[in-house]
Protein backbone atom coordinates (compact mmCIF):
# COMPACT_ATOMS: atom_id res chain seq x y z
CA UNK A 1 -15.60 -208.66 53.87
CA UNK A 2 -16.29 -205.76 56.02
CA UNK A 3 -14.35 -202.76 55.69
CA UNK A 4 -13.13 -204.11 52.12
CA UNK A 5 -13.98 -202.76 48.65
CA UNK A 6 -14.69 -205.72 46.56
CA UNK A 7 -15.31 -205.00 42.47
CA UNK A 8 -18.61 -205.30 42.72
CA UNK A 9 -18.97 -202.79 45.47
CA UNK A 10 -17.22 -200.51 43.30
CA UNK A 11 -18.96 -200.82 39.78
CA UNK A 12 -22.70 -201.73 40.64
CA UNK A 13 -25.40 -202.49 38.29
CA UNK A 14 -28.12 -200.65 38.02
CA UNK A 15 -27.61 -197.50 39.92
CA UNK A 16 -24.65 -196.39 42.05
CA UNK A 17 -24.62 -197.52 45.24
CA UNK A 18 -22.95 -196.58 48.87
CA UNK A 19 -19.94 -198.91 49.69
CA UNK A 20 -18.07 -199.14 53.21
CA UNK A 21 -14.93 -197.12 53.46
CA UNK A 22 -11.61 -199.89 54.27
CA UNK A 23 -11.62 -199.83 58.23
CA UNK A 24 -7.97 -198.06 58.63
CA UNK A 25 -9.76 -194.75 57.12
CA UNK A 26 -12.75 -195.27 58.80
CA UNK A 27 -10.76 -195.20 62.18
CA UNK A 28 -9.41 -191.97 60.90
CA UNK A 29 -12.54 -190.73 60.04
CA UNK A 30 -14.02 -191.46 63.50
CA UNK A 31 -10.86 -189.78 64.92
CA UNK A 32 -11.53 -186.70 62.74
CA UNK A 33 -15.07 -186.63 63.83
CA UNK A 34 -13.82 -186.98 67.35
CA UNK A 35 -11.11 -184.12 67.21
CA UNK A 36 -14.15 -181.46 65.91
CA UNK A 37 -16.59 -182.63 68.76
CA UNK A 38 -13.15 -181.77 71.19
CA UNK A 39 -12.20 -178.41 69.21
CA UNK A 40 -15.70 -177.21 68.68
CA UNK A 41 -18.73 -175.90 70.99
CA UNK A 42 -21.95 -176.99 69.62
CA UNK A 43 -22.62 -174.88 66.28
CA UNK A 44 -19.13 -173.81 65.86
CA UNK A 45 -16.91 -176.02 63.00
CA UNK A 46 -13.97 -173.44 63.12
CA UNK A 47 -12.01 -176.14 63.66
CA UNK A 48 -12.52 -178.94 60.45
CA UNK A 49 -9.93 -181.52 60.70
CA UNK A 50 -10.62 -181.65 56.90
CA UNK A 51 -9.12 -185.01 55.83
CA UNK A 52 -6.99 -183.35 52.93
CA UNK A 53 -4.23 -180.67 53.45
CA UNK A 54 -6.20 -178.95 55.66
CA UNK A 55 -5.55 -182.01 58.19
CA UNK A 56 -2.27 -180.98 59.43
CA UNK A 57 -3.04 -176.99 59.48
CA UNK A 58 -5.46 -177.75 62.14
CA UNK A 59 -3.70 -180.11 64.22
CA UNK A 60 -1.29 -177.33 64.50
CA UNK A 61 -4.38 -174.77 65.58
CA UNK A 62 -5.09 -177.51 68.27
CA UNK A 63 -1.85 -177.61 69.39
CA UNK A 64 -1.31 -173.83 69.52
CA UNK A 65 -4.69 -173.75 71.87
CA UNK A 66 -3.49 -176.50 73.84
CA UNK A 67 -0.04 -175.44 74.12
CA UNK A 68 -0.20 -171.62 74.20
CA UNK A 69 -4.15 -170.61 75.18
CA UNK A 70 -4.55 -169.29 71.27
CA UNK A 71 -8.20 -168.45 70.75
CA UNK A 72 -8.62 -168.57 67.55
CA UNK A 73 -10.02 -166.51 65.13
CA UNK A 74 -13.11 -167.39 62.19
CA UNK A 75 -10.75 -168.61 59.04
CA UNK A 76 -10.92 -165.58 57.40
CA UNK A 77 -6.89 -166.32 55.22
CA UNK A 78 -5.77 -162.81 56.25
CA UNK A 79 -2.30 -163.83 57.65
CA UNK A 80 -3.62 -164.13 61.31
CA UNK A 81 -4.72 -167.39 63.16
CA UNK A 82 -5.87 -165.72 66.96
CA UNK A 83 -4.49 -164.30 69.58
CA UNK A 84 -2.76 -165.62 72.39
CA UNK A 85 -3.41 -164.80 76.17
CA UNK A 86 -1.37 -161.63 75.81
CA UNK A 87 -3.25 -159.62 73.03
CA UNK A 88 -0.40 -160.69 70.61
CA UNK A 89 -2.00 -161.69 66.88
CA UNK A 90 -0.59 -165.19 65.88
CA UNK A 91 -0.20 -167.02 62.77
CA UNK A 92 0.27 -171.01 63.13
CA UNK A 93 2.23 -172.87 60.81
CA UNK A 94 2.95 -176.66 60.95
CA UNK A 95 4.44 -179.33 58.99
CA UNK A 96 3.56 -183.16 59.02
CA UNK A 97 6.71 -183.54 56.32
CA UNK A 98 9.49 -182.27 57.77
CA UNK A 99 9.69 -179.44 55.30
CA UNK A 100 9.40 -175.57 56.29
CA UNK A 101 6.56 -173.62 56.38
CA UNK A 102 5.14 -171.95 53.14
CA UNK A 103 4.00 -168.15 53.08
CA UNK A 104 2.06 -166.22 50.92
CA UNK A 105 1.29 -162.59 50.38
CA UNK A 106 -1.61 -161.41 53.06
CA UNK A 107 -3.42 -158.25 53.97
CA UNK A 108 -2.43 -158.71 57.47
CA UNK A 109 0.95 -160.23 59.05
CA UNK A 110 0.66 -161.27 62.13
CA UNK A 111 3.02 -160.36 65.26
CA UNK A 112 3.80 -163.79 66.74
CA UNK A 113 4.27 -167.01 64.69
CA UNK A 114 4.31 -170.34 65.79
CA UNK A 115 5.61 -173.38 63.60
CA UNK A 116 5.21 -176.77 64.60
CA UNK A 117 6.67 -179.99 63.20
CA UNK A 118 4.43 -183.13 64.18
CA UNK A 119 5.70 -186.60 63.80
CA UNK A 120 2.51 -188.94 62.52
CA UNK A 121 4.56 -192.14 62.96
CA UNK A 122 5.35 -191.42 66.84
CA UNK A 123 2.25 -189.58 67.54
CA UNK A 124 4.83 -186.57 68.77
CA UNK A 125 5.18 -183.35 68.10
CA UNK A 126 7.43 -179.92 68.67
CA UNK A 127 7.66 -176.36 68.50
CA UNK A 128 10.30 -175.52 66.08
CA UNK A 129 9.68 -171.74 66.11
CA UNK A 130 8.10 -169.57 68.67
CA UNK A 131 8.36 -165.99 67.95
CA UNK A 132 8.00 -162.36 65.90
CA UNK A 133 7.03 -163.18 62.69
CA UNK A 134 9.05 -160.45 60.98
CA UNK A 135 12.40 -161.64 60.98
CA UNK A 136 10.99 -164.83 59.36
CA UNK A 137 9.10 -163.03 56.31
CA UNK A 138 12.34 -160.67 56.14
CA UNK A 139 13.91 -164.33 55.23
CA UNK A 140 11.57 -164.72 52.64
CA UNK A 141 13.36 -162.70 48.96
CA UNK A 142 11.32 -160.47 47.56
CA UNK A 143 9.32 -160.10 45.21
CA UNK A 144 7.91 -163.37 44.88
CA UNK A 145 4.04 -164.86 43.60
CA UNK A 146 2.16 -167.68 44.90
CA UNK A 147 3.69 -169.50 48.02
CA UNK A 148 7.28 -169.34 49.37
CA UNK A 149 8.89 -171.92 52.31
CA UNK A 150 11.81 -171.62 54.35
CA UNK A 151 13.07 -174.74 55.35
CA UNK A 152 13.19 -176.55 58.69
CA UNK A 153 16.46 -175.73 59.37
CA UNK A 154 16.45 -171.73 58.75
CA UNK A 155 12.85 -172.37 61.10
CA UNK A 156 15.32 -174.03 63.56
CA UNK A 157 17.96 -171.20 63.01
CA UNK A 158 15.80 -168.59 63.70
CA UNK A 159 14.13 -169.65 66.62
CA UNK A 160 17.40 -169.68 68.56
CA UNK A 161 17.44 -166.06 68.12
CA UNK A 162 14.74 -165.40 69.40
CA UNK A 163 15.08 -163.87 72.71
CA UNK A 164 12.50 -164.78 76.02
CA UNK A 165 10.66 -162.24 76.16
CA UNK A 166 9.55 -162.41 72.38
CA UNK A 167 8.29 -166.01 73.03
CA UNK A 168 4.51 -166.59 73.54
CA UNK A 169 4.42 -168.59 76.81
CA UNK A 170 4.27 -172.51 77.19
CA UNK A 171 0.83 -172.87 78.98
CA UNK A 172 0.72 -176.48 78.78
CA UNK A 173 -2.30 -178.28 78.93
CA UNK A 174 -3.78 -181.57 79.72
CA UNK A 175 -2.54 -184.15 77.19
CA UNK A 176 0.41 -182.61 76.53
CA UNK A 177 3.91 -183.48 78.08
CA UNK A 178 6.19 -180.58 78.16
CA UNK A 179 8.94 -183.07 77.44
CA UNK A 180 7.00 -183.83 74.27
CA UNK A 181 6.05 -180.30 72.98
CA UNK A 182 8.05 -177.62 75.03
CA UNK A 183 9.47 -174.91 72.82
């Protein structure tokens, strides 16, 4: 049974032994394997896809380069992501859940933020905030430790303040339908 993890593939005798992943995660795995060989020149992994939480943090990187020309930045967890076409310093955020974005304390906040929720099921996706990044940490009560969200709705809230000429410009790319992603 190929792609199937039978008992005895699981608890060998003898010593342990290498078993095929079920084929619906090796399909992902391929695809992961296939987003870094997009995202990536040769030598560069800035870009993981890391199959864990990870996962959805750089979909939204991808979608920010796509979408907006971001070039991003070497992970460094300093509160910035790149910088967009314009010199502005961008942090991406992006949800797979449906939930808001979560925030923690950084050295560095960055000037433009970008939060994307992406719908797995439908293979879509959408810009639910394009703009300055202060007046969403000003949302966020001080003093707090660790991580704090917003939810989707204050994201959505938000965003409709924000005026044209604080938005990062839609670029589009190929791929990418601006009826699908357009801020």
């Amino acid at each position: 049974m190929k792609g199937r993890m039978t008992r005895e593939m699981a608890e060998p005798t003898g010593q342990h032994q290498w078993f095929e992943l079920p084929a619906i995660i090796a399909v992902l795995v391929a695809t992961q394997k296939a987003l870094r060989a997009h995202y990536n020149p040769p030598g560069n992994n800035r870009l993981t896809f890391t199959l864990d939480g990870n996962l959805v943090g750089d979909i939204g990187e991808a979608l920010a380069i796509e979408a907006f020309g971001l070039d991003l930045h070497d992970r460094n967890g300093e509160g910035v992501d790149g910088t967009a076409p314009n010199g502005r310093k961008v942090q991406v955020k992006a949800t797979g859940t449906g939930r808001g974005p979560a925030f923690r304390h950084t050295k560095v906040d960055a000037e433009q933020l970008l939060f994307f929720q992406i719908d797995f099921d439908s293979c879509r996706a959408r810009v639910v905030y394009n703009g300055p990044e202060d007046p969403v940490r000003a949302m966020l009560v001080a003093p707090w430790v660790g991580q704090k969200s917003l939810s989707l709705g204050q994201m959505e809230v938000l965003n409709r303040a924000v005026l044209d000429r604080d938005r990062l410009e839609w670029l589009g790319a190929p791929g990418i339908s601006t009826g699908t992603f357009a801020p």
